[in-house]
PDB file of N, CA and C in Angstrom:
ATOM      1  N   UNK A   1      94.882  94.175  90.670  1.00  0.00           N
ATOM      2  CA  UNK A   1      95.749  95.162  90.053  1.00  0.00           C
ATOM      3  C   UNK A   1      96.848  95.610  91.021  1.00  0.00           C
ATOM      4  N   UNK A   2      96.466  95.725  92.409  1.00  0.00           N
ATOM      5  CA  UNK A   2      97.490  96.173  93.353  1.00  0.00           C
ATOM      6  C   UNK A   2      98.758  95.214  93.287  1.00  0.00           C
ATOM      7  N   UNK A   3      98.046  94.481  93.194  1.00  0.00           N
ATOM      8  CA  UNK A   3      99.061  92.744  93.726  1.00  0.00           C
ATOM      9  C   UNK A   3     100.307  92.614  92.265  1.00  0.00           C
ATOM     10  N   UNK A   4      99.481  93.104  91.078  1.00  0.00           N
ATOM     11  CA  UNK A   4     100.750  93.007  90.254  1.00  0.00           C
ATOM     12  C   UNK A   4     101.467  94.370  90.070  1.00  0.00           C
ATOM     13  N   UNK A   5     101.307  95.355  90.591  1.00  0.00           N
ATOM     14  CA  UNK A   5     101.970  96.512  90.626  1.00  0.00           C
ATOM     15  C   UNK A   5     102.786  96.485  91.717  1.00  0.00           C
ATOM     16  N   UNK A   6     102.608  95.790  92.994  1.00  0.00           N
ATOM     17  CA  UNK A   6     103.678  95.553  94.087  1.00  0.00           C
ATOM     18  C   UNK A   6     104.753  94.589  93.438  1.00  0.00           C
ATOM     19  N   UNK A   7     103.935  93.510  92.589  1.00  0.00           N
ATOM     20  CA  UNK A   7     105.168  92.299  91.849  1.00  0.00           C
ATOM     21  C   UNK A   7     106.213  93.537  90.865  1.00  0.00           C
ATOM     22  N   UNK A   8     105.768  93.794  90.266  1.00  0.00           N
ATOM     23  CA  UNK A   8     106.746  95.297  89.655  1.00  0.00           C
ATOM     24  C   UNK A   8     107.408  95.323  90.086  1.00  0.00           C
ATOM     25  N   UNK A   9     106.849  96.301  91.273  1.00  0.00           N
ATOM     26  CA  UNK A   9     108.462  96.967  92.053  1.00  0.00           C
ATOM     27  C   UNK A   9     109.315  95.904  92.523  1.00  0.00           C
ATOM     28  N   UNK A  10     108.840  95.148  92.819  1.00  0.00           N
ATOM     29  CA  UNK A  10     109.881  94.410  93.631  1.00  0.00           C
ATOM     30  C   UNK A  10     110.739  93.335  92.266  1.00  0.00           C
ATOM     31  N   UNK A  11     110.036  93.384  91.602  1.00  0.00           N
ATOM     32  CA  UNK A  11     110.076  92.515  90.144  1.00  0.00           C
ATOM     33  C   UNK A  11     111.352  93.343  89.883  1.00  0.00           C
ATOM     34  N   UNK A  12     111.448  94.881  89.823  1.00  0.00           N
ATOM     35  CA  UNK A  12     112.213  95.840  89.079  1.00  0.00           C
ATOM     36  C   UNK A  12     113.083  96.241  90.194  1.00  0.00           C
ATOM     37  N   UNK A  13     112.976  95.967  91.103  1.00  0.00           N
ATOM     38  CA  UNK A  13     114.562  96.065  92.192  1.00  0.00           C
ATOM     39  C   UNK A  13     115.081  95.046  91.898  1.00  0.00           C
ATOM     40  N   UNK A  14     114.611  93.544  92.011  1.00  0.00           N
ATOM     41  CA  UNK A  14     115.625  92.833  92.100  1.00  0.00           C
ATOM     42  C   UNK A  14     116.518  92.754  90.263  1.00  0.00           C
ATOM     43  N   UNK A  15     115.467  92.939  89.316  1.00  0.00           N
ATOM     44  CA  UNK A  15     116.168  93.349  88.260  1.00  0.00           C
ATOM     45  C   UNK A  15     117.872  94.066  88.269  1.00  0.00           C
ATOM     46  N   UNK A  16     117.609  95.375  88.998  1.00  0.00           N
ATOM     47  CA  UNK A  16     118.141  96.225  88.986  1.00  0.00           C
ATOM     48  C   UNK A  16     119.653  95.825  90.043  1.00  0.00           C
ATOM     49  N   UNK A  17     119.504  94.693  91.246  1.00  0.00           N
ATOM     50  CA  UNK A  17     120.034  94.205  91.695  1.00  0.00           C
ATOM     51  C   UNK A  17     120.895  92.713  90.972  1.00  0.00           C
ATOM     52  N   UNK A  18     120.102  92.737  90.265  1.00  0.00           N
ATOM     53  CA  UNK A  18     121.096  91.021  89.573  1.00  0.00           C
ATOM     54  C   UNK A  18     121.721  91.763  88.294  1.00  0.00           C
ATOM     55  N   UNK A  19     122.056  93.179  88.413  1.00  0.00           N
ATOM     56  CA  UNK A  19     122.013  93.390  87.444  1.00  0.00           C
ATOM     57  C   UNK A  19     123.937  93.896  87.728  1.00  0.00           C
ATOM     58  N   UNK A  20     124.232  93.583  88.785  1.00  0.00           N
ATOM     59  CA  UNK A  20     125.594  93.966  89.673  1.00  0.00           C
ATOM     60  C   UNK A  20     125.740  95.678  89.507  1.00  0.00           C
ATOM     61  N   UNK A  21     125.003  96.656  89.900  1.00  0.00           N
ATOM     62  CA  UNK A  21     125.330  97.785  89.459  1.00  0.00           C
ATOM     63  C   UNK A  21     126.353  98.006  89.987  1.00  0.00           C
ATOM     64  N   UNK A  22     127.245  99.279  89.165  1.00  0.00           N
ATOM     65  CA  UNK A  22     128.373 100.045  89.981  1.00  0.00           C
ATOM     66  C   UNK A  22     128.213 100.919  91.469  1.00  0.00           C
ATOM     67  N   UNK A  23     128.581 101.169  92.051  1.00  0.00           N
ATOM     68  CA  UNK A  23     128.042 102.210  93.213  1.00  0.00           C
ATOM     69  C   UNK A  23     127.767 103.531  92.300  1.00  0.00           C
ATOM     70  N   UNK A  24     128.173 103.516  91.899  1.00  0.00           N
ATOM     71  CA  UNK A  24     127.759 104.925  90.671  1.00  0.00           C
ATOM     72  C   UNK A  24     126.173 105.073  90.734  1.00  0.00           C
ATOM     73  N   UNK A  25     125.946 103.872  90.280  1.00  0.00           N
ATOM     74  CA  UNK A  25     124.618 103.440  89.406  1.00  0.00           C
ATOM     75  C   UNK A  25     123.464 103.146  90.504  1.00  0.00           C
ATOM     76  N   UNK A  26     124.182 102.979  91.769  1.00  0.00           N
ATOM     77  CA  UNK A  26     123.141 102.662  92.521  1.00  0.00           C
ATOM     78  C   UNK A  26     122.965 104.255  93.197  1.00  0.00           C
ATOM     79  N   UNK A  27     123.828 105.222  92.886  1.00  0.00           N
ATOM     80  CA  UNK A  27     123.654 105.929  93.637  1.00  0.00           C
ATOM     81  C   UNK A  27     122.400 107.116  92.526  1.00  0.00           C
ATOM     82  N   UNK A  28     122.690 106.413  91.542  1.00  0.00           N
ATOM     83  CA  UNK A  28     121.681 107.328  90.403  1.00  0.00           C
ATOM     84  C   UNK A  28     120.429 106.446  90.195  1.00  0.00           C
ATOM     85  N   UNK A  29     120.328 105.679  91.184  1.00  0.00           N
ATOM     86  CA  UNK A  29     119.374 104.369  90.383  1.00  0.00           C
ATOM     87  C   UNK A  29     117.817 105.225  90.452  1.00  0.00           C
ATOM     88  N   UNK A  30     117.141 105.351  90.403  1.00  0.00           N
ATOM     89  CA  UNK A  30     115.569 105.709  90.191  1.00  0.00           C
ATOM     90  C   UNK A  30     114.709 104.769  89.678  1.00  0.00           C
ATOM     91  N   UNK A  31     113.477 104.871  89.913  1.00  0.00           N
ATOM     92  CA  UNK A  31     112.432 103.992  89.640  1.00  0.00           C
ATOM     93  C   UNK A  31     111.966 104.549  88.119  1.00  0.00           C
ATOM     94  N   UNK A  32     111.211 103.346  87.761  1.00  0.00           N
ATOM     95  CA  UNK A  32     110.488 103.679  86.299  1.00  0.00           C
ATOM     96  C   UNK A  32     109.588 104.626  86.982  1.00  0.00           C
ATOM     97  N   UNK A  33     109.329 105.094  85.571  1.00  0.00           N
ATOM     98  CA  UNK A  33     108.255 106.224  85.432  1.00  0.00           C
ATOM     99  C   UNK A  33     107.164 106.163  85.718  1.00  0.00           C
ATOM    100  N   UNK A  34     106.706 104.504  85.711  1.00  0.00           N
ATOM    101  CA  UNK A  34     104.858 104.146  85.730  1.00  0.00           C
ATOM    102  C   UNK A  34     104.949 104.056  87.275  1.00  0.00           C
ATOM    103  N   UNK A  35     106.373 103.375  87.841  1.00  0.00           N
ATOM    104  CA  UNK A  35     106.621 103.310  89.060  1.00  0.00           C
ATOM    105  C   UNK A  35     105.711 104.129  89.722  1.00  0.00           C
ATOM    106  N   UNK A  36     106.422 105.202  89.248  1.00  0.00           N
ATOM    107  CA  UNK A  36     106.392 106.887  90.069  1.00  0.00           C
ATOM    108  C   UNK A  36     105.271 107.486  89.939  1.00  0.00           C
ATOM    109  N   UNK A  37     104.531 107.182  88.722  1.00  0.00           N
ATOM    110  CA  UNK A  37     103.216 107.341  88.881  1.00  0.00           C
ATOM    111  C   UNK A  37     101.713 106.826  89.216  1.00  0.00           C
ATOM    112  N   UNK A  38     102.370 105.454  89.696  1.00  0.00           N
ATOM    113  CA  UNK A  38     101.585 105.393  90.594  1.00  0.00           C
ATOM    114  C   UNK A  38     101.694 105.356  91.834  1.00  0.00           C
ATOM    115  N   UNK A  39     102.880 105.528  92.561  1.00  0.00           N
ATOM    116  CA  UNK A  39     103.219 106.232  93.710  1.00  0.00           C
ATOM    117  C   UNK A  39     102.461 107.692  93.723  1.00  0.00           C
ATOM    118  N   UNK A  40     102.678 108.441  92.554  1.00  0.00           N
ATOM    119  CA  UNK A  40     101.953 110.173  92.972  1.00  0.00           C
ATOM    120  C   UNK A  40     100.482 109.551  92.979  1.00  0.00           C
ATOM    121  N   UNK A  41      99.655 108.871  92.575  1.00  0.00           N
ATOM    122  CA  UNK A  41      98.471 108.480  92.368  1.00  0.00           C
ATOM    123  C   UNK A  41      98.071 108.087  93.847  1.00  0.00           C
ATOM    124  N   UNK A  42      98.711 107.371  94.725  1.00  0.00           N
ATOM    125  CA  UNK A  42      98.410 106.762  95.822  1.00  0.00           C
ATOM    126  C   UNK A  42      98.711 107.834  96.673  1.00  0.00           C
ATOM    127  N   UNK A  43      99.527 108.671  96.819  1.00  0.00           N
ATOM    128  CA  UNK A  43     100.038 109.750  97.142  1.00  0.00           C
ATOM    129  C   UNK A  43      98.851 110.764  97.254  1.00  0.00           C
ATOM    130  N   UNK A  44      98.365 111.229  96.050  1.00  0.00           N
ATOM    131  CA  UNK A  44      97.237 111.880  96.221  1.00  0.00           C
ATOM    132  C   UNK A  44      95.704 111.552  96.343  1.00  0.00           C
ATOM    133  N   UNK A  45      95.756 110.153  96.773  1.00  0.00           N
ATOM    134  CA  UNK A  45      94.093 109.614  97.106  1.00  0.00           C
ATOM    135  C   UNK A  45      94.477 109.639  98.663  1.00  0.00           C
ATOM    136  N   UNK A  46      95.502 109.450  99.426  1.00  0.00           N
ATOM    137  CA  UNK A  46      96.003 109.146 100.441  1.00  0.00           C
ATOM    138  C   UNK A  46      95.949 110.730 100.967  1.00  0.00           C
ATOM    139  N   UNK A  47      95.996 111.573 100.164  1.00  0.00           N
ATOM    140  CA  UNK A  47      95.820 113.132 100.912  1.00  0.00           C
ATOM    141  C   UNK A  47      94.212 113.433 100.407  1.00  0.00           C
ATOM    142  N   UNK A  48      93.509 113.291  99.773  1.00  0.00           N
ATOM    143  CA  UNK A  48      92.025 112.709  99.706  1.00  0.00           C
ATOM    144  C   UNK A  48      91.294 112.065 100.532  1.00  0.00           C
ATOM    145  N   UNK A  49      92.099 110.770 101.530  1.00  0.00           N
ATOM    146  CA  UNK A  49      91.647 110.527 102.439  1.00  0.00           C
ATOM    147  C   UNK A  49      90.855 109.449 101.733  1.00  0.00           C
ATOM    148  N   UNK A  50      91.167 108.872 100.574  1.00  0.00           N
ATOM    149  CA  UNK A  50      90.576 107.961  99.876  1.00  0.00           C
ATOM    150  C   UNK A  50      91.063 106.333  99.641  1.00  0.00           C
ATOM    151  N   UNK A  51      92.316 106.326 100.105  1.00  0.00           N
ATOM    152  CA  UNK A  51      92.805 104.890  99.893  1.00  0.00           C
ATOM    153  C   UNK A  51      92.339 104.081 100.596  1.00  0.00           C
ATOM    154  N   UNK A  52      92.185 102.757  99.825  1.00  0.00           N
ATOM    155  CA  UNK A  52      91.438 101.362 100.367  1.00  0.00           C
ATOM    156  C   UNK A  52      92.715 100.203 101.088  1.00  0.00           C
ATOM    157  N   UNK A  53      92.131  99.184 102.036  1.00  0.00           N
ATOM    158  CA  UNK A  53      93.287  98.998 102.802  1.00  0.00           C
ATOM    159  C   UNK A  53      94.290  98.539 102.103  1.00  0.00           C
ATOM    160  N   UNK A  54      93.852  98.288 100.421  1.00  0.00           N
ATOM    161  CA  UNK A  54      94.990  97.291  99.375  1.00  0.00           C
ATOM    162  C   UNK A  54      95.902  98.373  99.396  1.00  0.00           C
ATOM    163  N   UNK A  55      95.602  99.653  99.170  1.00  0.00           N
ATOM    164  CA  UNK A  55      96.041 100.468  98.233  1.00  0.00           C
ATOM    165  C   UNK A  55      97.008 101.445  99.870  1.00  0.00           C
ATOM    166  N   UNK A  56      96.441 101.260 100.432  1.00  0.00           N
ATOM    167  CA  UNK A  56      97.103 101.582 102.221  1.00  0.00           C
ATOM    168  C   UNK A  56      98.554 100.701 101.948  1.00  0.00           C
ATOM    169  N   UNK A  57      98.170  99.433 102.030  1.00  0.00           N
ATOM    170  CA  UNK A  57      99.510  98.433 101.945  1.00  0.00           C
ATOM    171  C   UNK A  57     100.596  98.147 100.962  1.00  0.00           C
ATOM    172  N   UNK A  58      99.896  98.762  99.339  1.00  0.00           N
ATOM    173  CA  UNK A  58     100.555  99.246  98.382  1.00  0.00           C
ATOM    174  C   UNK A  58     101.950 100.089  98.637  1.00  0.00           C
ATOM    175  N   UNK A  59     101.139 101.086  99.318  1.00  0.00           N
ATOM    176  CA  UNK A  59     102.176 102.816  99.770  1.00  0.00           C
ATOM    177  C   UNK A  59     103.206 102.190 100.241  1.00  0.00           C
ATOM    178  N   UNK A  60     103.072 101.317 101.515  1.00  0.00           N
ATOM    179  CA  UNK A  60     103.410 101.315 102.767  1.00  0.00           C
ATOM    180  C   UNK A  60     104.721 100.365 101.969  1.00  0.00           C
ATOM    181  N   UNK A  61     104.523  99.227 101.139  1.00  0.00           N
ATOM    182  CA  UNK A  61     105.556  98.039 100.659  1.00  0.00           C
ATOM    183  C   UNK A  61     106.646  99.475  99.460  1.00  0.00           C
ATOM    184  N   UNK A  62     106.191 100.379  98.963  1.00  0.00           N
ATOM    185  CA  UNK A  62     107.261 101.606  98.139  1.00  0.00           C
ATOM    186  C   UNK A  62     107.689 102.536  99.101  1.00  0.00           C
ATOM    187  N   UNK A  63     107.221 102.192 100.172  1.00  0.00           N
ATOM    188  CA  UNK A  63     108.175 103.004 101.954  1.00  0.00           C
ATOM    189  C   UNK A  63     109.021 102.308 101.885  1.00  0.00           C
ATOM    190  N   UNK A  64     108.522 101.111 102.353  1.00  0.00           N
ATOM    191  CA  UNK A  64     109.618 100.242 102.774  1.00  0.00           C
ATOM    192  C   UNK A  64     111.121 100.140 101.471  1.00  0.00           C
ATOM    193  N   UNK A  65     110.711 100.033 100.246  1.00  0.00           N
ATOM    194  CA  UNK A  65     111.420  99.827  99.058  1.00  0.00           C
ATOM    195  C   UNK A  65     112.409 101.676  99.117  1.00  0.00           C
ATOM    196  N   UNK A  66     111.513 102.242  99.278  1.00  0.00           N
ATOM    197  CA  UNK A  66     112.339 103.515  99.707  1.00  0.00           C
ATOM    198  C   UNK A  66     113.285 103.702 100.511  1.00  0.00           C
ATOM    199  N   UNK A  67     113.012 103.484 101.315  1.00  0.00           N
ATOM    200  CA  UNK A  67     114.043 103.374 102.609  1.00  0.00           C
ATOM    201  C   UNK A  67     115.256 102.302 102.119  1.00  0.00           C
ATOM    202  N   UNK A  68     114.605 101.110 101.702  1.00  0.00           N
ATOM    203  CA  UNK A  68     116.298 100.516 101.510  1.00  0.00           C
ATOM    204  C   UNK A  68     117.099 101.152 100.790  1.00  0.00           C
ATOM    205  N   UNK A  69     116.117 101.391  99.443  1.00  0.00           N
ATOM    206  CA  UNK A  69     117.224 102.320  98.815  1.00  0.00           C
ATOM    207  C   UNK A  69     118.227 103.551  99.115  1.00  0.00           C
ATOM    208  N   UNK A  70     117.284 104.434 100.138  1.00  0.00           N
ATOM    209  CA  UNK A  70     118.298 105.216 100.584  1.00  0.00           C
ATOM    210  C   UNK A  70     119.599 104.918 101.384  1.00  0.00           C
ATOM    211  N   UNK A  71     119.457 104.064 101.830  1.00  0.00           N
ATOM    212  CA  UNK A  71     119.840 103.393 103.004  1.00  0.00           C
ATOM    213  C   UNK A  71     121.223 102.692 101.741  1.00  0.00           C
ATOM    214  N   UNK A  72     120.894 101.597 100.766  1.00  0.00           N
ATOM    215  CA  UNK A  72     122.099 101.280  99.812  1.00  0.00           C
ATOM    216  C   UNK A  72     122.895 102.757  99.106  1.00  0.00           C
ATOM    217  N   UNK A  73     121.683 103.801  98.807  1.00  0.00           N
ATOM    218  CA  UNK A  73     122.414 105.215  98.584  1.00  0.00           C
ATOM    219  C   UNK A  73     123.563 105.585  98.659  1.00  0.00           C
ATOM    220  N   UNK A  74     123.129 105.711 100.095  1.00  0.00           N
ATOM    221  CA  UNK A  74     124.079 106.434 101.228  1.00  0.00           C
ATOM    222  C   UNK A  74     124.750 105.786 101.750  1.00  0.00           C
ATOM    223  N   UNK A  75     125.074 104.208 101.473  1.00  0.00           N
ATOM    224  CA  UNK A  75     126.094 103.501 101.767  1.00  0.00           C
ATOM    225  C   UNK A  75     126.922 103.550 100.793  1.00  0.00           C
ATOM    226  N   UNK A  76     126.620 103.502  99.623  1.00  0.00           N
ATOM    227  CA  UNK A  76     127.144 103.273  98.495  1.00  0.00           C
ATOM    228  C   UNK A  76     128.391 104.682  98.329  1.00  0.00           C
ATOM    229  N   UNK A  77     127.568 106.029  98.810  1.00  0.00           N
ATOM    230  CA  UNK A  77     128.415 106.944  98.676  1.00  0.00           C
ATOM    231  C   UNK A  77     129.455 106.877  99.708  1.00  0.00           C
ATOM    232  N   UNK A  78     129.282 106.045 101.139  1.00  0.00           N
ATOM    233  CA  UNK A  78     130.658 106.406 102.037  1.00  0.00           C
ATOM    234  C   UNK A  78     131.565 105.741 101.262  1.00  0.00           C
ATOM    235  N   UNK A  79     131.535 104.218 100.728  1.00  0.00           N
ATOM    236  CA  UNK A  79     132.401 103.422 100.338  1.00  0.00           C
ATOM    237  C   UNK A  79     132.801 104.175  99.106  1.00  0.00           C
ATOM    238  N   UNK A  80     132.292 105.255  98.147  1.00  0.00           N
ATOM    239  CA  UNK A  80     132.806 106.293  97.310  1.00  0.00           C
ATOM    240  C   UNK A  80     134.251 106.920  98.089  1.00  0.00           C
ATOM    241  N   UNK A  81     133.677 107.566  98.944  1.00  0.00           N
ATOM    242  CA  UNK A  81     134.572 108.221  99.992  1.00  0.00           C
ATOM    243  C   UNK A  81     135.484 107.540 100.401  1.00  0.00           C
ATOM    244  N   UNK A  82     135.626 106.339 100.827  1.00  0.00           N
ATOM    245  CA  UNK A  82     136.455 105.627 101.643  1.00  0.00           C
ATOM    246  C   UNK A  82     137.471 105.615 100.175  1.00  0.00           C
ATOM    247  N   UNK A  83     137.284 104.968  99.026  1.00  0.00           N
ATOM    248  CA  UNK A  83     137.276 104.612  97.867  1.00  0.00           C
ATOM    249  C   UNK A  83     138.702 105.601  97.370  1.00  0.00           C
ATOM    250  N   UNK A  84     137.945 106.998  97.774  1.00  0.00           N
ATOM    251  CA  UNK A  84     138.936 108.613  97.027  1.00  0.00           C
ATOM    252  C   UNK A  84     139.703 109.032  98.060  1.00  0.00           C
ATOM    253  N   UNK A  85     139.886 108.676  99.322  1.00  0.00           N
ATOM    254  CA  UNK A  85     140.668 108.968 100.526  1.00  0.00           C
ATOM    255  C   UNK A  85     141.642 107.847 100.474  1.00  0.00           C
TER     256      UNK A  85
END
């Protein structure tokens, strides 16, 4: 179950990537909903002190997916800026 919920996300970025968004769009982009809930799910077994090492490496691959995104974010908004100057 872990293994196809990591194919997801990454299934649903690159979606979201072939999908040519605007910088607009990347800057509003958000994850699905089931996404997100099972992020709060891992989230709160992980403050439980309950996650197994799948479910450890789960978190750790929607860090990593996190971070790029912020990272395209906040790029996306200088080239806004550069864009209106």
């Amino acid at each position: 179950m872990t293994l196809d919920l990591q194919q997801s996300i990454f299934a649903e970025l690159a979606d979201f990537i072939t999908s040519q968004p605007t910088l607009e769009e990347i800057i509003i982009y958000r994850i699905s909903q089931s996404q997100q809930e099972r992020i709060d799910e891992l989230l709160e077994r992980n403050r439980e002190g309950m996650l197994s090492l799948a479910e450890r490496q789960e978190m750790e691959a929607y860090q990593v997916i996190s971070h790029v995104m912020s990272l395209a974010k906040a790029k996306a908004r200088l080239k806004l800026q550069c864009q209106a100057n």
